[in-house]
C-alpha atoms as a PDB file:
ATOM      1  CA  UNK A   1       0.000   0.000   0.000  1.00  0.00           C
ATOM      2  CA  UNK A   2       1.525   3.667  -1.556  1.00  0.00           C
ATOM      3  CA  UNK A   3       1.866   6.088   1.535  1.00  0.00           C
ATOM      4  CA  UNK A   4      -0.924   8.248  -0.160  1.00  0.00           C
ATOM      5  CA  UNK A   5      -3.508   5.729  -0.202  1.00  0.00           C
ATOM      6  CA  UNK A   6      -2.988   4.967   3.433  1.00  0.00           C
ATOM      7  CA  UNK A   7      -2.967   8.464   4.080  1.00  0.00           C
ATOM      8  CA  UNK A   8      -6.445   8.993   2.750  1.00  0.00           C
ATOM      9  CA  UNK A   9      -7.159   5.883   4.528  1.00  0.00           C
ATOM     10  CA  UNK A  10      -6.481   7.791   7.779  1.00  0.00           C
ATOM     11  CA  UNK A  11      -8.395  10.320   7.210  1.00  0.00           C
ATOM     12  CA  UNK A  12     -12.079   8.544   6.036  1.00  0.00           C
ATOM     13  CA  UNK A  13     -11.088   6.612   9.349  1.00  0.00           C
ATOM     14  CA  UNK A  14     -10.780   9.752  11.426  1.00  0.00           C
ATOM     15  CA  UNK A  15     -13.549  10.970   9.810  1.00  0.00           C
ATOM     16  CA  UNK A  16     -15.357   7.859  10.664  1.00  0.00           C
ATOM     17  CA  UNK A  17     -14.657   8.125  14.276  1.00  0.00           C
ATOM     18  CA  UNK A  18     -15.755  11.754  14.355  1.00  0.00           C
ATOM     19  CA  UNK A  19     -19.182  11.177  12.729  1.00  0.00           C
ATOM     20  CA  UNK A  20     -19.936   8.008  14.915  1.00  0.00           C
ATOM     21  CA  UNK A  21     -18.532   9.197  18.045  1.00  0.00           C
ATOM     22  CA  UNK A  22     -20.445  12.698  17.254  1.00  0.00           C
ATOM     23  CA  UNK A  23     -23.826  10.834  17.288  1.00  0.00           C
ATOM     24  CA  UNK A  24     -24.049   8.512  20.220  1.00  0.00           C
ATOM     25  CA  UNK A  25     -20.476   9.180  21.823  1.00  0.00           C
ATOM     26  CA  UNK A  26     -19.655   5.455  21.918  1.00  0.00           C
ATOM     27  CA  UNK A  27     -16.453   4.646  19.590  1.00  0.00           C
ATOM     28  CA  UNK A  28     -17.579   1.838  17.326  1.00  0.00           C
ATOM     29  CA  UNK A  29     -14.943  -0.536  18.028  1.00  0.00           C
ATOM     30  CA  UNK A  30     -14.427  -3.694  16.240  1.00  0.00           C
ATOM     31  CA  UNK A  31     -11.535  -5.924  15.754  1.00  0.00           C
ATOM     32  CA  UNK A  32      -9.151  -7.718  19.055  1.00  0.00           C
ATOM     33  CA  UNK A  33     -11.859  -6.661  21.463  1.00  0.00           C
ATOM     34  CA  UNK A  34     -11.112  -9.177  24.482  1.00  0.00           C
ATOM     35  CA  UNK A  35      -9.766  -7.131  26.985  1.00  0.00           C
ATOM     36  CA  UNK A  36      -9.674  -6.396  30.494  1.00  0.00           C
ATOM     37  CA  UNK A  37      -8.418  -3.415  32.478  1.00  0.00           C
ATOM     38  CA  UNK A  38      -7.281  -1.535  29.339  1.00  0.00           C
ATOM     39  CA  UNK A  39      -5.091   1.407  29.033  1.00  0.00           C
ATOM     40  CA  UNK A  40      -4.435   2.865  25.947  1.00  0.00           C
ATOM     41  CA  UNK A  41      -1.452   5.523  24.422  1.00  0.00           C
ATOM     42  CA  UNK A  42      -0.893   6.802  21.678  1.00  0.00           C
ATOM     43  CA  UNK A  43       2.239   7.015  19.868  1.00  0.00           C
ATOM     44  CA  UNK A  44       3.033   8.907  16.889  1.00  0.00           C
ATOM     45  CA  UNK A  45      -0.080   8.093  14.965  1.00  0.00           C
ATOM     46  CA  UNK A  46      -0.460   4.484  16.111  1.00  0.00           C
ATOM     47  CA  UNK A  47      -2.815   3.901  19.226  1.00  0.00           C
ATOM     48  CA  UNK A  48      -1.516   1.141  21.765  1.00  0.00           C
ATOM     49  CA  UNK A  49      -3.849  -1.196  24.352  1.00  0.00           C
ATOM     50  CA  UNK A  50      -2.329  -2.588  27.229  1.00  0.00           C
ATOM     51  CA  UNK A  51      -4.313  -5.103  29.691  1.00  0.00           C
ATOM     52  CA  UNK A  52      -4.847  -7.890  32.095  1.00  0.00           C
ATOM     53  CA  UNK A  53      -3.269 -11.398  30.810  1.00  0.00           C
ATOM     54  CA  UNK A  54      -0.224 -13.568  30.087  1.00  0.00           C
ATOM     55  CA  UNK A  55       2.886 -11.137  29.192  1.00  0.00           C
ATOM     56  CA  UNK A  56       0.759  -8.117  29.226  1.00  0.00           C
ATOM     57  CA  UNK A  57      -1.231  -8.352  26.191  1.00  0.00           C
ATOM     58  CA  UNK A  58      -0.480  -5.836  23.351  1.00  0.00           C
ATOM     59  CA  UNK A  59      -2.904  -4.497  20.247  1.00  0.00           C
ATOM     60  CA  UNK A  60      -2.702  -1.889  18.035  1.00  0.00           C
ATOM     61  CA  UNK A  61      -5.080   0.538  15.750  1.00  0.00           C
ATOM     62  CA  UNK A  62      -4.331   3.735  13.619  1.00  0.00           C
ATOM     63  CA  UNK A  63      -8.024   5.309  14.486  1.00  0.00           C
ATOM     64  CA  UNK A  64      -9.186   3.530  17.874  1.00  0.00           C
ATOM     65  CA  UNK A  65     -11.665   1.928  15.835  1.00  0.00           C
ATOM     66  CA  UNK A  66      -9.872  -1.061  14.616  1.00  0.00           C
ATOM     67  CA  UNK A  67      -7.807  -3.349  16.807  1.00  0.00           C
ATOM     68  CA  UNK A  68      -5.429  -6.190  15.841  1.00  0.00           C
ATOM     69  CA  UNK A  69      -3.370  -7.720  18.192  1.00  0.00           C
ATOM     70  CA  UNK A  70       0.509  -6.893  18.929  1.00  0.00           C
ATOM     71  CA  UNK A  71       1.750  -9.462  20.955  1.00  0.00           C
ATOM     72  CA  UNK A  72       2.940  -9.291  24.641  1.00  0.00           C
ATOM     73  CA  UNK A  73       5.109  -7.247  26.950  1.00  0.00           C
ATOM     74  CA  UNK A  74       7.078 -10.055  28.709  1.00  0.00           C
ATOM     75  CA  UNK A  75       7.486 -13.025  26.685  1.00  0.00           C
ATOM     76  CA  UNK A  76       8.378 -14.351  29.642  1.00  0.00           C
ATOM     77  CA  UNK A  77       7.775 -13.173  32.933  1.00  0.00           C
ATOM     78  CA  UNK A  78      10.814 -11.576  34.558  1.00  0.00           C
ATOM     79  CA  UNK A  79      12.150 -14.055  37.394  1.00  0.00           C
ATOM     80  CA  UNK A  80      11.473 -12.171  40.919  1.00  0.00           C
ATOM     81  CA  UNK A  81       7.651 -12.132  40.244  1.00  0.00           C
ATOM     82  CA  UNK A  82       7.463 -15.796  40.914  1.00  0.00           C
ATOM     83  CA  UNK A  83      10.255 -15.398  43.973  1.00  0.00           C
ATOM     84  CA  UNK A  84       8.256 -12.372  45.353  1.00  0.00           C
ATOM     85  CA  UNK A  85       4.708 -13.430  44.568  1.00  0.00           C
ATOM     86  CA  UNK A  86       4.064 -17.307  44.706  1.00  0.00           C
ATOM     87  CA  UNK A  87       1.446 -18.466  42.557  1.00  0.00           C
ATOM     88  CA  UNK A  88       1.577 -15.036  40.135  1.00  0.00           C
ATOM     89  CA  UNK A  89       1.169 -15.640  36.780  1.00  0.00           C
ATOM     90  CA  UNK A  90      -1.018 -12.918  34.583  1.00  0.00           C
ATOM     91  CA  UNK A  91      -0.147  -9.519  35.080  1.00  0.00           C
ATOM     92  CA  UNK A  92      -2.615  -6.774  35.761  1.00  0.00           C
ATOM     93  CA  UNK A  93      -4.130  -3.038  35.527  1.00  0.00           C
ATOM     94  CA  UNK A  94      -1.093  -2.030  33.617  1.00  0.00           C
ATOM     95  CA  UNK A  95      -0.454   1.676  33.281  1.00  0.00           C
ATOM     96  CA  UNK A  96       1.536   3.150  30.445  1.00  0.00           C
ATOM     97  CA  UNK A  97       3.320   6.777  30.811  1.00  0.00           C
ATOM     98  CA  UNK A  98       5.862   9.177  28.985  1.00  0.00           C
ATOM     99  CA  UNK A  99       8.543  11.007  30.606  1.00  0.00           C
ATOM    100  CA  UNK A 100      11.155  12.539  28.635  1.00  0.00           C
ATOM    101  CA  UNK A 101      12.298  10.198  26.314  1.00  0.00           C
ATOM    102  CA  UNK A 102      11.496   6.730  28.319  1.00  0.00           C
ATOM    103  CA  UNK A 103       8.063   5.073  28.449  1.00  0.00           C
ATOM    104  CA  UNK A 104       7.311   3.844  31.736  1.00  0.00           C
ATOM    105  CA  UNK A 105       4.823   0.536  31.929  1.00  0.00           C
ATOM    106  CA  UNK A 106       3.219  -0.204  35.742  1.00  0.00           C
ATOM    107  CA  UNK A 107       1.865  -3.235  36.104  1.00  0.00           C
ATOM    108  CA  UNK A 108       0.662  -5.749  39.405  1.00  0.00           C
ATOM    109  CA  UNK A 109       1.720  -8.980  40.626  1.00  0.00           C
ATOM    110  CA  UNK A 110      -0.785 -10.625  42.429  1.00  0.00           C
ATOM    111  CA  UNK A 111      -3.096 -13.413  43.506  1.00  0.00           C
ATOM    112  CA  UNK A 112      -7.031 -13.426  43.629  1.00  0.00           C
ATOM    113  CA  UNK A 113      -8.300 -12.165  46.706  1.00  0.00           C
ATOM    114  CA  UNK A 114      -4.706 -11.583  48.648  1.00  0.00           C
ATOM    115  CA  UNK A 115      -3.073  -8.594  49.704  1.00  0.00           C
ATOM    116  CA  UNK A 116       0.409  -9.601  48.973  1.00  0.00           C
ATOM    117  CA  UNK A 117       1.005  -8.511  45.874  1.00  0.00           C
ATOM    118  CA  UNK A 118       3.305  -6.165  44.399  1.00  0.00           C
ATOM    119  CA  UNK A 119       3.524  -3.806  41.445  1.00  0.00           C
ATOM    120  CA  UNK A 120       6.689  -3.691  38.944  1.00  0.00           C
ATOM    121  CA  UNK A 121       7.853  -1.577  35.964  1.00  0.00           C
ATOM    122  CA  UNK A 122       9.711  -1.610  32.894  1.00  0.00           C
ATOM    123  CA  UNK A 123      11.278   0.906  30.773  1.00  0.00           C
ATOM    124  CA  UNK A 124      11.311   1.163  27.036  1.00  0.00           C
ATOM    125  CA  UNK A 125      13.651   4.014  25.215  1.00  0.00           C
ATOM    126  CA  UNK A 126      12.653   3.253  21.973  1.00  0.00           C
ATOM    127  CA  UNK A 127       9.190   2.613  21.832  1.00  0.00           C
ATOM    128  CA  UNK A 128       8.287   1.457  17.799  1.00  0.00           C
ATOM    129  CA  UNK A 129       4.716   1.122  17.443  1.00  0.00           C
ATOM    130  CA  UNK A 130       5.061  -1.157  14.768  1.00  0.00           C
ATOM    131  CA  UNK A 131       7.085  -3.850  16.812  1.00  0.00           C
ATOM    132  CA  UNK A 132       5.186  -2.767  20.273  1.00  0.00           C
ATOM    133  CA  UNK A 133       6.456  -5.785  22.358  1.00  0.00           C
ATOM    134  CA  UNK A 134      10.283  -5.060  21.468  1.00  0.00           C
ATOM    135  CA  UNK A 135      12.710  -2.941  23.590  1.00  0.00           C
ATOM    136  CA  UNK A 136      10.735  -3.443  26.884  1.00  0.00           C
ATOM    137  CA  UNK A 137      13.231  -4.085  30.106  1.00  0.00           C
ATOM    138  CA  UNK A 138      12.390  -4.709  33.289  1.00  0.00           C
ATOM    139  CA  UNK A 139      13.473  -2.508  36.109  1.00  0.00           C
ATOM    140  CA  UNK A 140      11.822  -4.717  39.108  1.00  0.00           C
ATOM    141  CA  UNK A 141       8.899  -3.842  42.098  1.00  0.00           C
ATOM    142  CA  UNK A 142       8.445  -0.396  42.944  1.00  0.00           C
ATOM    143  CA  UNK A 143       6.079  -1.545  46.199  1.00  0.00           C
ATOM    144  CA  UNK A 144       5.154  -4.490  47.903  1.00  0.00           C
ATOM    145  CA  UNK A 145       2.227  -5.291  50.438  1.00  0.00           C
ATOM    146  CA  UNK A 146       2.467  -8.212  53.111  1.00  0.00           C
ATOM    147  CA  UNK A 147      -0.669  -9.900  54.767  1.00  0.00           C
ATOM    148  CA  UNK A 148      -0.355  -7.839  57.702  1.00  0.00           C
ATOM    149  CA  UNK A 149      -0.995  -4.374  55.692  1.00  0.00           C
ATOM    150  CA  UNK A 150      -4.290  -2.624  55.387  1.00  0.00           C
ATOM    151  CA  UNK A 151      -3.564  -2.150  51.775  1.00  0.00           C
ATOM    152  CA  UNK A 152      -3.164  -3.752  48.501  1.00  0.00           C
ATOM    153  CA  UNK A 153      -0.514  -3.088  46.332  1.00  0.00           C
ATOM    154  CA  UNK A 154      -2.219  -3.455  42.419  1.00  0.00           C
ATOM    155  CA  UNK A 155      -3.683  -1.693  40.255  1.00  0.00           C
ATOM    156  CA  UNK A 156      -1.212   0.764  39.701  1.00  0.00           C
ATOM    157  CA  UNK A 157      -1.642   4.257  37.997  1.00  0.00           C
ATOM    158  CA  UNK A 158       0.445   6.854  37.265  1.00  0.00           C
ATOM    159  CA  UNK A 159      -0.460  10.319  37.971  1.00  0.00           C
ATOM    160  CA  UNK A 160       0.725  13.773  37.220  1.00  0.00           C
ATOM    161  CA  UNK A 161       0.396  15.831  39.958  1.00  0.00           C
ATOM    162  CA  UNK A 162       1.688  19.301  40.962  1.00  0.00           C
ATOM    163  CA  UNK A 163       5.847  18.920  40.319  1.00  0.00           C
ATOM    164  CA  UNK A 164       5.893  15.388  40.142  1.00  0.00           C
ATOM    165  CA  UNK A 165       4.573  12.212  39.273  1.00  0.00           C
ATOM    166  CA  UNK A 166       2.457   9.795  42.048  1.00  0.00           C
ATOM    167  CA  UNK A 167       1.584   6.116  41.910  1.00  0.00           C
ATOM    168  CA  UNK A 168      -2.322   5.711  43.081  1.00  0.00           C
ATOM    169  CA  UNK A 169      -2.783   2.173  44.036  1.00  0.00           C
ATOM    170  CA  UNK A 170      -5.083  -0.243  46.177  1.00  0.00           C
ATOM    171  CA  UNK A 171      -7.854  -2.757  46.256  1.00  0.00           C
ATOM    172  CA  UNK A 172     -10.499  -3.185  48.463  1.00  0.00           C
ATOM    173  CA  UNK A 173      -8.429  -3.312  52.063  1.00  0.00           C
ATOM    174  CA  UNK A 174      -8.204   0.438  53.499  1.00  0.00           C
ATOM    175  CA  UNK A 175      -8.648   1.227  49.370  1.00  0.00           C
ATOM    176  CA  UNK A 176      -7.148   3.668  47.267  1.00  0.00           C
ATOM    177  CA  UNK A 177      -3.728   5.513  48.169  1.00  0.00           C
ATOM    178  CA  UNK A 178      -1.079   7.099  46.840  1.00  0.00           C
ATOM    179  CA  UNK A 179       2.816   8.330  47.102  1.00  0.00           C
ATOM    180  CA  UNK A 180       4.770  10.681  45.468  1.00  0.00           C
ATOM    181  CA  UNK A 181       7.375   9.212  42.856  1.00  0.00           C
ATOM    182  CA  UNK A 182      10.860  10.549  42.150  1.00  0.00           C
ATOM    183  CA  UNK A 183      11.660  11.866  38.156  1.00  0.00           C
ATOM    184  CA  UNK A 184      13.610   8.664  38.223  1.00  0.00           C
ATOM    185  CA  UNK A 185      10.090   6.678  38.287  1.00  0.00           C
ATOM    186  CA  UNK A 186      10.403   5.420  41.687  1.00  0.00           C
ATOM    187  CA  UNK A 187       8.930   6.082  45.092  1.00  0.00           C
ATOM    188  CA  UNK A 188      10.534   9.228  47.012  1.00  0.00           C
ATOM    189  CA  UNK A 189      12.136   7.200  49.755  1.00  0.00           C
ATOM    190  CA  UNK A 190      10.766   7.103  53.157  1.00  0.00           C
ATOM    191  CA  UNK A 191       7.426   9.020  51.502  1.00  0.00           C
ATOM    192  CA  UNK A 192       3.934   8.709  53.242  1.00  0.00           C
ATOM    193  CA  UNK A 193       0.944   7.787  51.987  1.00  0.00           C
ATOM    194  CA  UNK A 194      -2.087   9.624  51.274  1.00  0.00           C
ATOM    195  CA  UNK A 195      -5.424   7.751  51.863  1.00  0.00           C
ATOM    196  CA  UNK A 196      -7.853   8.942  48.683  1.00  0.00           C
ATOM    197  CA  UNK A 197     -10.986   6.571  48.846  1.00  0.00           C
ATOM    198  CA  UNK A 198     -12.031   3.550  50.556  1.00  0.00           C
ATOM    199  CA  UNK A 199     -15.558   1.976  51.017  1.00  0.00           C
ATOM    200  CA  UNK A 200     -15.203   1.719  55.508  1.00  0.00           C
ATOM    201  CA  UNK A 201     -17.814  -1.444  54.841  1.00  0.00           C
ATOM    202  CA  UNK A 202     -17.348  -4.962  54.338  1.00  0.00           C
ATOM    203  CA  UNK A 203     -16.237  -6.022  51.771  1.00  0.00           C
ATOM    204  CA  UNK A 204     -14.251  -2.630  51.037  1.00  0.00           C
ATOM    205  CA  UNK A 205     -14.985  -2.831  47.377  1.00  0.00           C
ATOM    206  CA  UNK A 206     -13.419  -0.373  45.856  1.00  0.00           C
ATOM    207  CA  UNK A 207     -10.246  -0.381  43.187  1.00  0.00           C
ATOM    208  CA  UNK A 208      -9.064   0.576  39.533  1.00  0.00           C
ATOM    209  CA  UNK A 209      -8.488   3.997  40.631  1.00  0.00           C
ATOM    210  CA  UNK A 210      -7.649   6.544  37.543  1.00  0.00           C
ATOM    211  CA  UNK A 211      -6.759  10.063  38.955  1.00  0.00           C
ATOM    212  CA  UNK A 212      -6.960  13.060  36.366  1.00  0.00           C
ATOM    213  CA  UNK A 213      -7.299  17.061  35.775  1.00  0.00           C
ATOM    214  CA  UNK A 214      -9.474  19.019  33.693  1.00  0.00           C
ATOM    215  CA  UNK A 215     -10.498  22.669  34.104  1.00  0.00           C
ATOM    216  CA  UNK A 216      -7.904  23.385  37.104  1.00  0.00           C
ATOM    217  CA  UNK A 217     -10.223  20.558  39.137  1.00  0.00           C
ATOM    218  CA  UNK A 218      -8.876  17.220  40.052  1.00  0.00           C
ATOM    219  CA  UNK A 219     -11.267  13.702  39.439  1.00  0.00           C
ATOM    220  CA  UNK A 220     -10.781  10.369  40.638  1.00  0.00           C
ATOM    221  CA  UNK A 221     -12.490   7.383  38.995  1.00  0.00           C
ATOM    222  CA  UNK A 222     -12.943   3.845  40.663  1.00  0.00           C
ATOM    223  CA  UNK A 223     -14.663   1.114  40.133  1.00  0.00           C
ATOM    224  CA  UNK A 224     -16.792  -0.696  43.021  1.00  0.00           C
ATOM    225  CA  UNK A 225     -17.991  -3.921  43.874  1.00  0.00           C
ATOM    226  CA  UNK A 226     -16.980  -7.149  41.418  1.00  0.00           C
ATOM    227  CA  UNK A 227     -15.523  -7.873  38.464  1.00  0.00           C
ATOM    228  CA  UNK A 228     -14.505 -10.885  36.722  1.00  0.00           C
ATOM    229  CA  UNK A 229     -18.010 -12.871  36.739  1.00  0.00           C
ATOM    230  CA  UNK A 230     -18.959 -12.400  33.229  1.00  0.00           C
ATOM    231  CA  UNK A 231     -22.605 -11.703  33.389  1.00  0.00           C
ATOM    232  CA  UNK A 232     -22.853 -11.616  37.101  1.00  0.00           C
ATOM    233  CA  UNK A 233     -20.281  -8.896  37.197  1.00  0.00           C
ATOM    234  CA  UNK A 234     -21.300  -6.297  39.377  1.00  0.00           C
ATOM    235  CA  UNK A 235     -18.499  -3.793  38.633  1.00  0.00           C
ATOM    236  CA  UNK A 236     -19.761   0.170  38.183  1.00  0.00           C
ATOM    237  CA  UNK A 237     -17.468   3.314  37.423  1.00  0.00           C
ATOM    238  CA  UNK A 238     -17.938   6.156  40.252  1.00  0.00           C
ATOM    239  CA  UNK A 239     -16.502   9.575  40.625  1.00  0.00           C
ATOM    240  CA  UNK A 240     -15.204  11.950  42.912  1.00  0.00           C
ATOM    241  CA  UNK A 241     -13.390  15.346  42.907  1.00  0.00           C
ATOM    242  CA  UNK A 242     -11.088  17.852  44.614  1.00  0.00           C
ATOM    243  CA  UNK A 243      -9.975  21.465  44.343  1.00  0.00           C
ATOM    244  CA  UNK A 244      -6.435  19.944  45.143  1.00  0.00           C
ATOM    245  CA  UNK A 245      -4.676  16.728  44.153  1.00  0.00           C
ATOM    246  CA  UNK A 246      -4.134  15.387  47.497  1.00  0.00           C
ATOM    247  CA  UNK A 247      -7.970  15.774  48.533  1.00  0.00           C
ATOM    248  CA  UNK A 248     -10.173  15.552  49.741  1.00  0.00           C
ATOM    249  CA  UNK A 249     -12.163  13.966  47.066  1.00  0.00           C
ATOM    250  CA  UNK A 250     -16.227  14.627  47.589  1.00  0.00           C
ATOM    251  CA  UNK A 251     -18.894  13.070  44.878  1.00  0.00           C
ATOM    252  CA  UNK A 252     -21.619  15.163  43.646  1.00  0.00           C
ATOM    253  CA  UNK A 253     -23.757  15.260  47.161  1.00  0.00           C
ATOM    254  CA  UNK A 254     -20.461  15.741  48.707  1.00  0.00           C
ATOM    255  CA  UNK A 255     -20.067  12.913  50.396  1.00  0.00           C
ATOM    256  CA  UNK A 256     -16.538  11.911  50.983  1.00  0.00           C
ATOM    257  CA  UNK A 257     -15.127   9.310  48.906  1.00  0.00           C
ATOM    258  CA  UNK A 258     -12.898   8.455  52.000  1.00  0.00           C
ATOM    259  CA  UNK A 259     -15.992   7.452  53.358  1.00  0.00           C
ATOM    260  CA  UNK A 260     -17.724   5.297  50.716  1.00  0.00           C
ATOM    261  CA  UNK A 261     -18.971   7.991  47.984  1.00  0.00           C
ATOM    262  CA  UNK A 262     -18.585   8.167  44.468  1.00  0.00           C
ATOM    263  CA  UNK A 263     -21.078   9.481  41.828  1.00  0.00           C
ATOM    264  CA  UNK A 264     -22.038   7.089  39.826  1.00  0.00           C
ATOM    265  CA  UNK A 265     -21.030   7.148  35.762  1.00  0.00           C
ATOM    266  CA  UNK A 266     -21.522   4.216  34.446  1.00  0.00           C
ATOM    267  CA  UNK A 267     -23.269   0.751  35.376  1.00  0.00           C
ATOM    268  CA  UNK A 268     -24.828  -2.350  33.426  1.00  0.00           C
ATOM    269  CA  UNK A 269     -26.944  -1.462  30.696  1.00  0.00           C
ATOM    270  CA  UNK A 270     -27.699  -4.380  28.637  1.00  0.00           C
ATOM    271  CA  UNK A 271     -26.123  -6.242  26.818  1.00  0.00           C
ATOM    272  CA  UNK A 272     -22.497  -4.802  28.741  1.00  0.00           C
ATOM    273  CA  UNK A 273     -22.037  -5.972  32.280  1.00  0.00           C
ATOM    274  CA  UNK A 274     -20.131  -4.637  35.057  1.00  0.00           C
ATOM    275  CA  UNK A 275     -18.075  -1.573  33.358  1.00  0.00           C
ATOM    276  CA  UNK A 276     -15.079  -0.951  35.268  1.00  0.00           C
ATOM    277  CA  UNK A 277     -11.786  -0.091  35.598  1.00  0.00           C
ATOM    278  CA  UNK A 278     -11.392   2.638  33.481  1.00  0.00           C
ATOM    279  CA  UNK A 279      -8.701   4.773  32.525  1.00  0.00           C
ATOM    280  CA  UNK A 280      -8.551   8.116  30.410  1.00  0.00           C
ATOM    281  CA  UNK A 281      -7.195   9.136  27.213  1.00  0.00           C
ATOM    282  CA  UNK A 282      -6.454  12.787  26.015  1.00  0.00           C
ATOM    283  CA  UNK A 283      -6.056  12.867  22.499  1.00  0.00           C
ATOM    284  CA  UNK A 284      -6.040  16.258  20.678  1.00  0.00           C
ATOM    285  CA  UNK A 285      -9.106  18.485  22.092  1.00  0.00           C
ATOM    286  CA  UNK A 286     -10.965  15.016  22.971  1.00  0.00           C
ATOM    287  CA  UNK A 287     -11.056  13.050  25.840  1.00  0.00           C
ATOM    288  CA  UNK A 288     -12.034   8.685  26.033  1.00  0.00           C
ATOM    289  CA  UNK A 289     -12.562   7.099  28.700  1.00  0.00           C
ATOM    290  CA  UNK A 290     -11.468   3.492  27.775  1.00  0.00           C
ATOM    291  CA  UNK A 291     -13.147   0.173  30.322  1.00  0.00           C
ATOM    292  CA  UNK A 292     -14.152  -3.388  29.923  1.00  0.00           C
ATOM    293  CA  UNK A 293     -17.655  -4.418  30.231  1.00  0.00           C
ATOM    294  CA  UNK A 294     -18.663  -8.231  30.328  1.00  0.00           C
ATOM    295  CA  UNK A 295     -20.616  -8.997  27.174  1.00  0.00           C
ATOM    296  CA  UNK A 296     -23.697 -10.680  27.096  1.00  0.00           C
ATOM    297  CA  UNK A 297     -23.010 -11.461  23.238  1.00  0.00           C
ATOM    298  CA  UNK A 298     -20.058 -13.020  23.782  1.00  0.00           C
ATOM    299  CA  UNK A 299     -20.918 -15.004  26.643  1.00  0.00           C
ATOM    300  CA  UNK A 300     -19.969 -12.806  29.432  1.00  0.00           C
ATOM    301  CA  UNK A 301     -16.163 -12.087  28.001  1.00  0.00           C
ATOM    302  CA  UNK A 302     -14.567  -9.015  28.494  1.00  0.00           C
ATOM    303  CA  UNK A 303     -14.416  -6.496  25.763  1.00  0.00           C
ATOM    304  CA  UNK A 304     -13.152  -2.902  24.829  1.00  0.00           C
ATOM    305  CA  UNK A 305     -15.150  -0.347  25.325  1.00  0.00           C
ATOM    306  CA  UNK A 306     -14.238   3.528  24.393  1.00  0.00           C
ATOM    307  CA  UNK A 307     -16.647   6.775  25.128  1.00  0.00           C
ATOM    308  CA  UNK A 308     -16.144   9.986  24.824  1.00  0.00           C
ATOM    309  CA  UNK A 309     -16.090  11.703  28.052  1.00  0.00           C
ATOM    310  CA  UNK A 310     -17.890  15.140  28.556  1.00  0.00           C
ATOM    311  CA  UNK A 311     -18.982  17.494  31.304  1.00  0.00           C
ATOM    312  CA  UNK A 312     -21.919  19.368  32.226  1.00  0.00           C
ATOM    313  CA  UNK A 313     -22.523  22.482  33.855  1.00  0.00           C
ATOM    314  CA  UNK A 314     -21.693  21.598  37.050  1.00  0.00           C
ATOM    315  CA  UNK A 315     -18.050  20.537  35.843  1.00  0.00           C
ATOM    316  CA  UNK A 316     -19.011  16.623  36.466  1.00  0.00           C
ATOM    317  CA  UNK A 317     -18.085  14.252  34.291  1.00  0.00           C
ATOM    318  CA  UNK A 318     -21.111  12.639  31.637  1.00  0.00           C
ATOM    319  CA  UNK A 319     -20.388   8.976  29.307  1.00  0.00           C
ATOM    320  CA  UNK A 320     -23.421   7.748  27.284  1.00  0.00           C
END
């Protein structure tokens, strides 16, 4: 294919998107849909999904419309997540950031239903979005939980905050946290936590926290109750915000989200169960927020799901 036929094939696509997402706001996604806990980036003009599963499953599409897979992060998983975490095998909730000229990938080491756990990185300096699984070392755990914390170390995120980066983190336990992070892409030795939501009953669930900006106000997403039931998934996005990126972070009756609120923003509407764990995607003057949802269609598997994310008057955030 000539470079100006793929070109114009670019821009029908973009097109495409614009006209579809314009109408209902849903991206009409088709392609290497199975996902779970999907982040996406874009580099150069090549979009990138990371998620849940053996090596860190890879795919790849030029217009977020069409997704073909790209192979895995770790074709192999590096040695001290079996050590550290017995019984570890998929990785999870990756989260994929730029800093200078390094991408940074976050990922967890877990097991269902335990606290000890741990979350790891790996660096990539040369980043081709043709070859997406190439180039990728790994640098080791950047935190660790034991049985006898109130936290759980997964579901990682990286978030820009004022002069430096922080990793928000946690799963049901005390919830979601967060510490600041040097430029180096570790934690600031010695550093403190800072509590951000938690849900004070049993069963404390609460996790796949996403922490943003937009319109010099600060949002956190998470998703409560359960995923990973198909159909019976009972997973639902909520939403909180603060004037400052520490907190504290009220929902839109101003409850505190330290002490089980979130606004709801999206739940089950037929046929896509449990939408959850979300995470966000600037790109140009538009913002996606990118989930799984259990389809009913596909026998309760999880699939890709992309929205364009809005506001209304209020400064809350809307998804169809």
């Amino acid at each position: 294919m000539n470079r100006a036929l793929l070109a114009l094939i670019l821009v029908l696509s973009a097109s495409f998107l614009e006209a579809q997402a314009g109408q209902d706001g849903i991206v009409p996604v088709t392609g290497a849909l199975a996902t779970h806990d999907p982040t996406i980036v874009k580099v150069g003009e090549t979009y990138l999904r990371f998620s849940t599963g053996p090596g860190i499953p890879l795919a790849g599409s030029h217009d977020l419309i069409h997704w073909k897979l790209a192979g895995v992060v770790f074709s192999q998983n590096p040695a001290w997540t079996s050590k550290t975490i017995p019984g570890s095998g998929d990785f999870w909730a990756p989260d994929v950031v730029h800093r200078g000229n390094q991408w940074r990938l976050y990922y967890a080491v877990s097991t269902f239903g335990s606290n000890r756990s741990a979350i790891g990185w790996a660096v990539n300096d040369a980043l081709d979005p043709a070859r997406p699984s190439e180039g990728w070392v790994d640098r080791g755990a950047v935190l660790e939980s034991f049985r006898e914390d109130d936290f759980n170390a997964i579901d990682p995120q990286i978030a820009a905050g004022p002069g430096s980066d922080w990793l928000v983190y946690g799963s049901f336990w005390s919830g979601i946290h967060m510490r600041p992070m040097t430029a180096d892409g570790i934690l600031v030795q010695g550093s403190s936590s800072v509590a951000l939501a938690s849900r004070p009953e049993s069963p404390h669930a609460i996790e796949g926290a996403y922490l943003s900006a937009h319109d010099g106000k600060y949002y956190l997403f998470v998703s409560f109750d359960f995923c990973c039931r198909g159909k019976r998934s009972t997973y639902n996005i909520r939403v909180g915000r603060s004037d400052t990126f520490v907190g504290p972070y009220l929902d839109r009756d101003s409850k505190p989200m330290l002490e089980g609120g979130g606004t709801l923003l999206k739940a089950t509407q037929d046929p896509d169960y449990g939408p959850g764990h979300n995470s966000i995607l600037a790109d140009g003057d538009k913002t996606y927020i990118v989930y799984h949802t259990y389809d009913a269609r596909y026998g309760g598997m999880s699939r890709l799901r992309i929205s364009l994310l809005d506001w209304d008057a209020q400064g809350w955030p809307v998804v169809p």
